[in-house]
C-alpha atoms as a PDB file:
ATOM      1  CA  UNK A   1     -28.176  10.442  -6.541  1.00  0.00           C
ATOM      2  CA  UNK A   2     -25.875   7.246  -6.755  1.00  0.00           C
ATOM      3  CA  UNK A   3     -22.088   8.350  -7.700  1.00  0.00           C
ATOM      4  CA  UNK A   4     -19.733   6.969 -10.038  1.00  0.00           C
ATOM      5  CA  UNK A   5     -16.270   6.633 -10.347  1.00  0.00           C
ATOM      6  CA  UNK A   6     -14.729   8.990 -12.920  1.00  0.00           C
ATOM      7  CA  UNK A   7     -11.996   7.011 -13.815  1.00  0.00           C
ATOM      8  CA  UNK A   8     -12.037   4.882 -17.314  1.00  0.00           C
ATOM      9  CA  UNK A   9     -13.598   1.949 -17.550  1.00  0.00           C
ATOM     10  CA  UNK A  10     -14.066   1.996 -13.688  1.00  0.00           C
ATOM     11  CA  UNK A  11     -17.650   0.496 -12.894  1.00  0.00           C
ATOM     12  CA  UNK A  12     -17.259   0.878  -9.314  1.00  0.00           C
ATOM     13  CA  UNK A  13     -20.854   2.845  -7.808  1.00  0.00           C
ATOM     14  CA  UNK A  14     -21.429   4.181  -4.267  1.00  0.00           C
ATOM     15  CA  UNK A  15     -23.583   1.232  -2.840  1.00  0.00           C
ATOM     16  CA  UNK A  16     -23.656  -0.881  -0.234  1.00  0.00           C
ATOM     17  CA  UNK A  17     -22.244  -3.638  -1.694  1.00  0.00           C
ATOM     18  CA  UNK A  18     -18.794  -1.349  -2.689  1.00  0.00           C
ATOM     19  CA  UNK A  19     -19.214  -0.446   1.131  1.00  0.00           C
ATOM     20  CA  UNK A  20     -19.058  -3.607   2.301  1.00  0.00           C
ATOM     21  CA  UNK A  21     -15.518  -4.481   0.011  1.00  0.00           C
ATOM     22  CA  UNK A  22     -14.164  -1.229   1.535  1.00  0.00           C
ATOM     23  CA  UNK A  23     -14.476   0.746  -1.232  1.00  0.00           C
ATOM     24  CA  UNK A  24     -14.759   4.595  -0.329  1.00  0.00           C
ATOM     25  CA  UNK A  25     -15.444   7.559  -2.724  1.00  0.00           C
ATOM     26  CA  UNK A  26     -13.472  10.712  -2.713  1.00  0.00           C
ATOM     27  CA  UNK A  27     -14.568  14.019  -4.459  1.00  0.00           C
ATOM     28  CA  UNK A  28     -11.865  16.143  -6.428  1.00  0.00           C
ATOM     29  CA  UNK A  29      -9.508  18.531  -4.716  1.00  0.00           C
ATOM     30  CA  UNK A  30     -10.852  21.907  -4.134  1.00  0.00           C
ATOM     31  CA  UNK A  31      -7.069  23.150  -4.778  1.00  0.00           C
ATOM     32  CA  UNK A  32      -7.102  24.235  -8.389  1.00  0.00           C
ATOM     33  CA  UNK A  33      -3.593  22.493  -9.102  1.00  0.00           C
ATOM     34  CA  UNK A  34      -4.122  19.266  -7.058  1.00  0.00           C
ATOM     35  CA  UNK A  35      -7.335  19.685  -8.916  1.00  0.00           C
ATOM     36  CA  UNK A  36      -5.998  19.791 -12.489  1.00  0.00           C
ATOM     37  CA  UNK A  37      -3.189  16.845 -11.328  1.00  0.00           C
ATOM     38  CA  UNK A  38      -6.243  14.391 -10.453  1.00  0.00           C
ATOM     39  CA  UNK A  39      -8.137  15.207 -13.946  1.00  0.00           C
ATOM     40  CA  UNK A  40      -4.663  14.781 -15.840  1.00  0.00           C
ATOM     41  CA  UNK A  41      -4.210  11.359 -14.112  1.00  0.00           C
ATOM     42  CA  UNK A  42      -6.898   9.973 -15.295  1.00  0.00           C
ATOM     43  CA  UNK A  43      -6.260  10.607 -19.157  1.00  0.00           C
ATOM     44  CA  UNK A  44      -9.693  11.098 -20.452  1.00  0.00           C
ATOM     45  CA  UNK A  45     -10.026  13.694 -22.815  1.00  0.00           C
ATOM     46  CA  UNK A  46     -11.537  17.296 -22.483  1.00  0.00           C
ATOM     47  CA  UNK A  47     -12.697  16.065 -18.664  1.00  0.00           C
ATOM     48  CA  UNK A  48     -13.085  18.531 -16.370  1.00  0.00           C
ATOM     49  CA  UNK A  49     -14.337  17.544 -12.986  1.00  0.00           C
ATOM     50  CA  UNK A  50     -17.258  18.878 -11.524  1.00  0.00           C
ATOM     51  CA  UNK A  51     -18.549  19.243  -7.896  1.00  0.00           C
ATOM     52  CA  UNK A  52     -20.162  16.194  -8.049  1.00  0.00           C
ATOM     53  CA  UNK A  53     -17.028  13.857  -9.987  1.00  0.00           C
ATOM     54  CA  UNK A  54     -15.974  11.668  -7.202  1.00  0.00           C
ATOM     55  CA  UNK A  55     -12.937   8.939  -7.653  1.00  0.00           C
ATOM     56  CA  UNK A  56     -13.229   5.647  -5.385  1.00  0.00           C
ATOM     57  CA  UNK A  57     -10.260   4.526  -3.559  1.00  0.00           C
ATOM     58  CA  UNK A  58      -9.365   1.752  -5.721  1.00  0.00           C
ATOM     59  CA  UNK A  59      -7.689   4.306  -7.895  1.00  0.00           C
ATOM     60  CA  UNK A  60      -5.262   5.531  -4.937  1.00  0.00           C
ATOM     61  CA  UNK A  61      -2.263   3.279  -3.095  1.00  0.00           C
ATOM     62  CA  UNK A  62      -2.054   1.958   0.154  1.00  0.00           C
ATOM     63  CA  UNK A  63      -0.425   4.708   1.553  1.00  0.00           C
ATOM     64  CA  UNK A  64      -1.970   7.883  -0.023  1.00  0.00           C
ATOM     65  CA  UNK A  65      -5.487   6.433   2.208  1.00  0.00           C
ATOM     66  CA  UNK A  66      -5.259   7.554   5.578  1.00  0.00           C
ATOM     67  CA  UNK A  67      -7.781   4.930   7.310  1.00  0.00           C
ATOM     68  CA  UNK A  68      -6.828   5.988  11.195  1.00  0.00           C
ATOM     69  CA  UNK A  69     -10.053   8.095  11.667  1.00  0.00           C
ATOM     70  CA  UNK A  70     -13.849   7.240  11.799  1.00  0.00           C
ATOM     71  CA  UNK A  71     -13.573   8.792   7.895  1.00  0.00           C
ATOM     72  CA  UNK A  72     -11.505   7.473   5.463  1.00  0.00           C
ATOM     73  CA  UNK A  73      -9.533  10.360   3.501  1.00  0.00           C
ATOM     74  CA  UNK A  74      -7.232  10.629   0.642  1.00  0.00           C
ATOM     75  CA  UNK A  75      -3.565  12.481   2.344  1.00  0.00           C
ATOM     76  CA  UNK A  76      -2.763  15.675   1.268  1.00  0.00           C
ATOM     77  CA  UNK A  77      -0.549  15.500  -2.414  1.00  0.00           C
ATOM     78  CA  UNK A  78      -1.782  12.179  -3.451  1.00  0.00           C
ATOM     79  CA  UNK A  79      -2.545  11.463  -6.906  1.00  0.00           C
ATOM     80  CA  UNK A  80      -4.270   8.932  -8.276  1.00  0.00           C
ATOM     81  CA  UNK A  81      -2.246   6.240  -9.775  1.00  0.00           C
ATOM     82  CA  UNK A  82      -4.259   2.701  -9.982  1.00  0.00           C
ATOM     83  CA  UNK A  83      -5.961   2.673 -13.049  1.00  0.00           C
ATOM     84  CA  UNK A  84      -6.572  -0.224 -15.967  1.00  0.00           C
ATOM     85  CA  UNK A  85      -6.361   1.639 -19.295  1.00  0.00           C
ATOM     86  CA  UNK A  86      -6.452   0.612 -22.490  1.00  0.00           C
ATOM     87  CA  UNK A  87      -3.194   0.126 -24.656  1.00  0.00           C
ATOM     88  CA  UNK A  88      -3.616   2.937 -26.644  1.00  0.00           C
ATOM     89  CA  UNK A  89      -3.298   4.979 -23.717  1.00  0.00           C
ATOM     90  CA  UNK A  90      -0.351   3.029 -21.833  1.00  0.00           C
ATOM     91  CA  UNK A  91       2.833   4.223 -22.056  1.00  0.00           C
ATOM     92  CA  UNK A  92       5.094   2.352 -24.396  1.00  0.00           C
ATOM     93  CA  UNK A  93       7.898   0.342 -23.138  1.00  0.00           C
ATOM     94  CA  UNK A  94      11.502   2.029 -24.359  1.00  0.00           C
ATOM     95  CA  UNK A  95      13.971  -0.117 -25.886  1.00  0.00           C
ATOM     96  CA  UNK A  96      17.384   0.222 -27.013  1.00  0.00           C
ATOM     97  CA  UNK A  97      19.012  -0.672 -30.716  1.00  0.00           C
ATOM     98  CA  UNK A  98      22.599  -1.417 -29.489  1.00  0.00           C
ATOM     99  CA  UNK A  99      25.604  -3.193 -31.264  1.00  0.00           C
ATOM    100  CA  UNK A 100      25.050  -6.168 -29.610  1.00  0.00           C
ATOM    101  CA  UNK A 101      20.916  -6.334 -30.494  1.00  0.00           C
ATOM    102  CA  UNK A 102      22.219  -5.255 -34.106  1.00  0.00           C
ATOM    103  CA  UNK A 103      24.054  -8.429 -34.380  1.00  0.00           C
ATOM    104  CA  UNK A 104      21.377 -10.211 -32.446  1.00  0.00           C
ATOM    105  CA  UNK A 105      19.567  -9.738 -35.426  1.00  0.00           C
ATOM    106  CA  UNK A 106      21.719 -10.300 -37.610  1.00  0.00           C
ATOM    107  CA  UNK A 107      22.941 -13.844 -36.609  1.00  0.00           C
ATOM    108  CA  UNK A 108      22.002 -16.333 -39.412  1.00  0.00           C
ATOM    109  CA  UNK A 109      19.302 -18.443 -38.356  1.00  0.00           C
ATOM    110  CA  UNK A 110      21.264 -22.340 -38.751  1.00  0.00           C
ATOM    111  CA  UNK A 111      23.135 -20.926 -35.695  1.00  0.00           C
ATOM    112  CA  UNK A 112      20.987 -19.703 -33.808  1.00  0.00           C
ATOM    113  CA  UNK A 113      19.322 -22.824 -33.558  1.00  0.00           C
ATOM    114  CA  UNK A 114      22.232 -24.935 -32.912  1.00  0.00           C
ATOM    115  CA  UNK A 115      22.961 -22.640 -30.352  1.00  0.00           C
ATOM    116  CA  UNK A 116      19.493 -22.941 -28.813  1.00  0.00           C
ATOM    117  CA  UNK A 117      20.770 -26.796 -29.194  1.00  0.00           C
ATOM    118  CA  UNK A 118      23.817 -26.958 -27.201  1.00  0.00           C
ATOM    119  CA  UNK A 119      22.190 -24.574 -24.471  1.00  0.00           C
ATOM    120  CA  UNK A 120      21.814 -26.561 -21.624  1.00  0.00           C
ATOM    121  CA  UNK A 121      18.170 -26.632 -20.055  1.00  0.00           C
ATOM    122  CA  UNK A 122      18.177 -23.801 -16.983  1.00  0.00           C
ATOM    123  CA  UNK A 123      15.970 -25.128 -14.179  1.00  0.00           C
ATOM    124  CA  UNK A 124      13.451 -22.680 -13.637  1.00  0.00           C
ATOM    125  CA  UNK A 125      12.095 -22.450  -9.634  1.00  0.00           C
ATOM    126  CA  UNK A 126       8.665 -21.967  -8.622  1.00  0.00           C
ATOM    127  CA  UNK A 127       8.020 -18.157  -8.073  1.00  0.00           C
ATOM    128  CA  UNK A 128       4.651 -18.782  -6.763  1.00  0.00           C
ATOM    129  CA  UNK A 129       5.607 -17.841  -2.776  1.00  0.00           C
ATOM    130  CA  UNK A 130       8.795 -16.494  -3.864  1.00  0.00           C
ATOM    131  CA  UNK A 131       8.955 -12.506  -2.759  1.00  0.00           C
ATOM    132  CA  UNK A 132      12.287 -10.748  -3.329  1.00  0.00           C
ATOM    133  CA  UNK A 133      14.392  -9.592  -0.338  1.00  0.00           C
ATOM    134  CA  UNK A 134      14.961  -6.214   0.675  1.00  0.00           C
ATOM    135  CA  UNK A 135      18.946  -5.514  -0.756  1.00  0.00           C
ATOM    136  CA  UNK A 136      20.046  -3.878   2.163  1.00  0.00           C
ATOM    137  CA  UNK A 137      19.135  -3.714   6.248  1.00  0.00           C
ATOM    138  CA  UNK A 138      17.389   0.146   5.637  1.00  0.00           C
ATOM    139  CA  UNK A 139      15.281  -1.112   3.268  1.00  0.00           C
ATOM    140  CA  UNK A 140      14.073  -4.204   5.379  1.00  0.00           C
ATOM    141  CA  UNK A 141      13.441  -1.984   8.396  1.00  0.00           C
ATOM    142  CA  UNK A 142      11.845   0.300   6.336  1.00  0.00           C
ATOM    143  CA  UNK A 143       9.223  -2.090   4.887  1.00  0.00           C
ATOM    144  CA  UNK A 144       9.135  -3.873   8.334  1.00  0.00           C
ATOM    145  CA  UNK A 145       7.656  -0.259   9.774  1.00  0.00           C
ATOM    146  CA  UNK A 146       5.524   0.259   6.569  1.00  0.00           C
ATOM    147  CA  UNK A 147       3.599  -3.106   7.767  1.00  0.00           C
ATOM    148  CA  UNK A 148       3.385  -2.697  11.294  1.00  0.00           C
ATOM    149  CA  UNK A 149       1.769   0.751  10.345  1.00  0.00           C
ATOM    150  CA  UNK A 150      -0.669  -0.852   8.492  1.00  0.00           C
ATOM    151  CA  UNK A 151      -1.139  -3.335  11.499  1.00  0.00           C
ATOM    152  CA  UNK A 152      -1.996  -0.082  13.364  1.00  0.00           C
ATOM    153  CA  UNK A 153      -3.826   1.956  11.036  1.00  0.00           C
ATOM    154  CA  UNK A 154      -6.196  -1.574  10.451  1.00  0.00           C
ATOM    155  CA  UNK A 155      -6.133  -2.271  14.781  1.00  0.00           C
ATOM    156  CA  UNK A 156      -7.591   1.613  15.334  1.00  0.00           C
ATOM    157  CA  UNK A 157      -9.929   1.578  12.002  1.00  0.00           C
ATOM    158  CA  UNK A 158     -11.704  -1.626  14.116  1.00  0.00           C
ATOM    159  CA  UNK A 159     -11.563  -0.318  17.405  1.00  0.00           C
ATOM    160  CA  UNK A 160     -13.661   2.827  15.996  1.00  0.00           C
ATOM    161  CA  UNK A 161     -15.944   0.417  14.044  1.00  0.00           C
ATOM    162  CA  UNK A 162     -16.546  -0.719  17.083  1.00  0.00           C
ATOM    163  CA  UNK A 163     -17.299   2.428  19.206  1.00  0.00           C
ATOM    164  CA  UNK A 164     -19.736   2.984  16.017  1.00  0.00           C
ATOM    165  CA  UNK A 165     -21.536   0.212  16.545  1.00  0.00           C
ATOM    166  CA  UNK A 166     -22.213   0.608  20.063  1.00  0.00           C
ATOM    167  CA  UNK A 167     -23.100   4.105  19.489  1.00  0.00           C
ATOM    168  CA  UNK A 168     -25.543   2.867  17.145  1.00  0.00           C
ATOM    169  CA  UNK A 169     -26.964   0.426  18.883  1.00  0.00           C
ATOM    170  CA  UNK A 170     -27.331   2.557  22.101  1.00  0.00           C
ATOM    171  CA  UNK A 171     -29.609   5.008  19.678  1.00  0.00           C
ATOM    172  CA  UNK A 172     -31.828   2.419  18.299  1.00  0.00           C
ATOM    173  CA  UNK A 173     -32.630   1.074  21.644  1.00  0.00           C
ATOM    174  CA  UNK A 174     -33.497   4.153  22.870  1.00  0.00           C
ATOM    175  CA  UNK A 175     -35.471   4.624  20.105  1.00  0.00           C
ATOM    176  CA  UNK A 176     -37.476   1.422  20.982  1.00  0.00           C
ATOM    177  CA  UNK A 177     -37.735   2.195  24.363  1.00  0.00           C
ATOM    178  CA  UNK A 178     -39.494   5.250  23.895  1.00  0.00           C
ATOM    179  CA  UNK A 179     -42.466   3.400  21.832  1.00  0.00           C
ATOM    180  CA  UNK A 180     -42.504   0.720  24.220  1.00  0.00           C
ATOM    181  CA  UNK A 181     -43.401   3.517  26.759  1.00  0.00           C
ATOM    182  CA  UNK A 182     -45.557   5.262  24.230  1.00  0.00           C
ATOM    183  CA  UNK A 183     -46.864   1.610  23.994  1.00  0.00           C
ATOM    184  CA  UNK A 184     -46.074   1.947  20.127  1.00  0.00           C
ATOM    185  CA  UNK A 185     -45.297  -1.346  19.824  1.00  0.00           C
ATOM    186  CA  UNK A 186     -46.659  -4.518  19.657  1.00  0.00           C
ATOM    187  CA  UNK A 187     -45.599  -7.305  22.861  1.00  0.00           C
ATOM    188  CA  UNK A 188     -43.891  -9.606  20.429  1.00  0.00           C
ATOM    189  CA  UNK A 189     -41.315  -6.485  20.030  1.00  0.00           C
ATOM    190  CA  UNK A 190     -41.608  -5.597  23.355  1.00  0.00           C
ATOM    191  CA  UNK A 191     -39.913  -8.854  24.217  1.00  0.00           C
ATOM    192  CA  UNK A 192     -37.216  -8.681  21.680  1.00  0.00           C
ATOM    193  CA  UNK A 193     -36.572  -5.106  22.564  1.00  0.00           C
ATOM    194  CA  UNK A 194     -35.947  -6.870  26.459  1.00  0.00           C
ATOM    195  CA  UNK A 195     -33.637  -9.493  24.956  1.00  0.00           C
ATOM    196  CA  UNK A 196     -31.779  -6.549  23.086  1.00  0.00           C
ATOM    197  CA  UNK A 197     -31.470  -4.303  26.218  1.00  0.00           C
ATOM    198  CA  UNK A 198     -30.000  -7.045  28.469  1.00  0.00           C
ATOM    199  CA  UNK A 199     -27.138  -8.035  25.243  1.00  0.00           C
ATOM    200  CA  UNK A 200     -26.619  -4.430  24.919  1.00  0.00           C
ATOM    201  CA  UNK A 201     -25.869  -3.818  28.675  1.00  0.00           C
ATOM    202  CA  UNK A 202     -23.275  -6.344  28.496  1.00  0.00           C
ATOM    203  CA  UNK A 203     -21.795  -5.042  25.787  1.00  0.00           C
ATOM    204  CA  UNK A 204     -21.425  -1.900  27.852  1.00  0.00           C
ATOM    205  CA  UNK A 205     -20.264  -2.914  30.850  1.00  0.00           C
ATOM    206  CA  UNK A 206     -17.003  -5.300  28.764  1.00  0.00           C
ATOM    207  CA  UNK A 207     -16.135  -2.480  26.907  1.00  0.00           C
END
């Protein structure tokens, strides 16, 4: 059975493909109130998640995905919070009638435009690479330590895809080296499974 994302007009399926853009899927909290907090944060009505409802990590910040181990998991009192919804379901933006907007409104439109007139032209910069800077030294520090995390979490999540690999490979050769005894195998495979053997042992011995 391929899962689906239960979030709204998520597409995202558990496939290789989603694999290989490091997309992982997460079942529901057993916790009946994390439970209930996940289901609410998703805003589709009457849904009620069943053993099977799973929510891919798309859905989830950077920091509620603990990546450190060989299994990606979602830490303990995150809630979704990444989600595309329609605009009937987005919050609406609050805004404020003041004296000031009243008269806004109010101002006759002849001057308003000679006031857009004798504005002078504001030179606007280019935002493209243009990030803004933390306002005080605790806030820089504390982003600075946010990214070398990452740098961490992202240096250990290779070193174990690594050590996976090599465990992997280690299996499949002796896999093929127990039909090459059992003479399973035909001698064009036999020679590629000699070619593999000597790669693998280096791999071994660098490592």
């Amino acid at each position: 059975m391929v899962h689906s994302c239960a979030a709204l007009n998520c597409k995202n399926r558990c496939s290789v493909q989603t694999r290989s853009r490091g997309v992982t899927f997460h079942c529901f909290p057993k916790d009946t109130k994390r439970k209930k907090q996940w289901e609410s944060a998703l805003k589709r009505k009457d849904f009620n998640a069943s053993r099977s409802s799973m929510l891919c990590s798309e859905h989830f910040r950077w920091e509620d995905i603990d990546r450190t181990g060989q299994t990606v998991r979602i830490r303990d009192g995150a809630i979704p919070s990444v989600f595309n919804f329609p605009a009937h379901l987005q919050k609406p933006v609050a805004t404020r009638t003041t004296l000031t907007s009243k008269k806004a409104q109010e101002c006759p439109p002849v001057v308003c435009s000679q006031l857009v007139q004798e504005t002078k032209p504001v030179i606007v910069p280019n935002v493209d690479h243009s990030y803004p800077l933390p306002a005080s030294p605790e806030e820089l520090r504390a982003r600075l330590s946010e990214a070398l995390a990452r740098v961490r979490a992202l240096e250990k999540e290779k070193r174990n895809a690594k050590d996976r690999e090599r465990r992997t490979k280690k299996v499949v050769l002796g896999l093929l080296e127990d039909l090459r005894e059992k003479n399973l195998i035909i001698e064009e495979l036999k020679a590629q499974l000699s070619v593999k053997k000597k790669k693998s042992s280096k791999l071994i011995k660098k490592s």
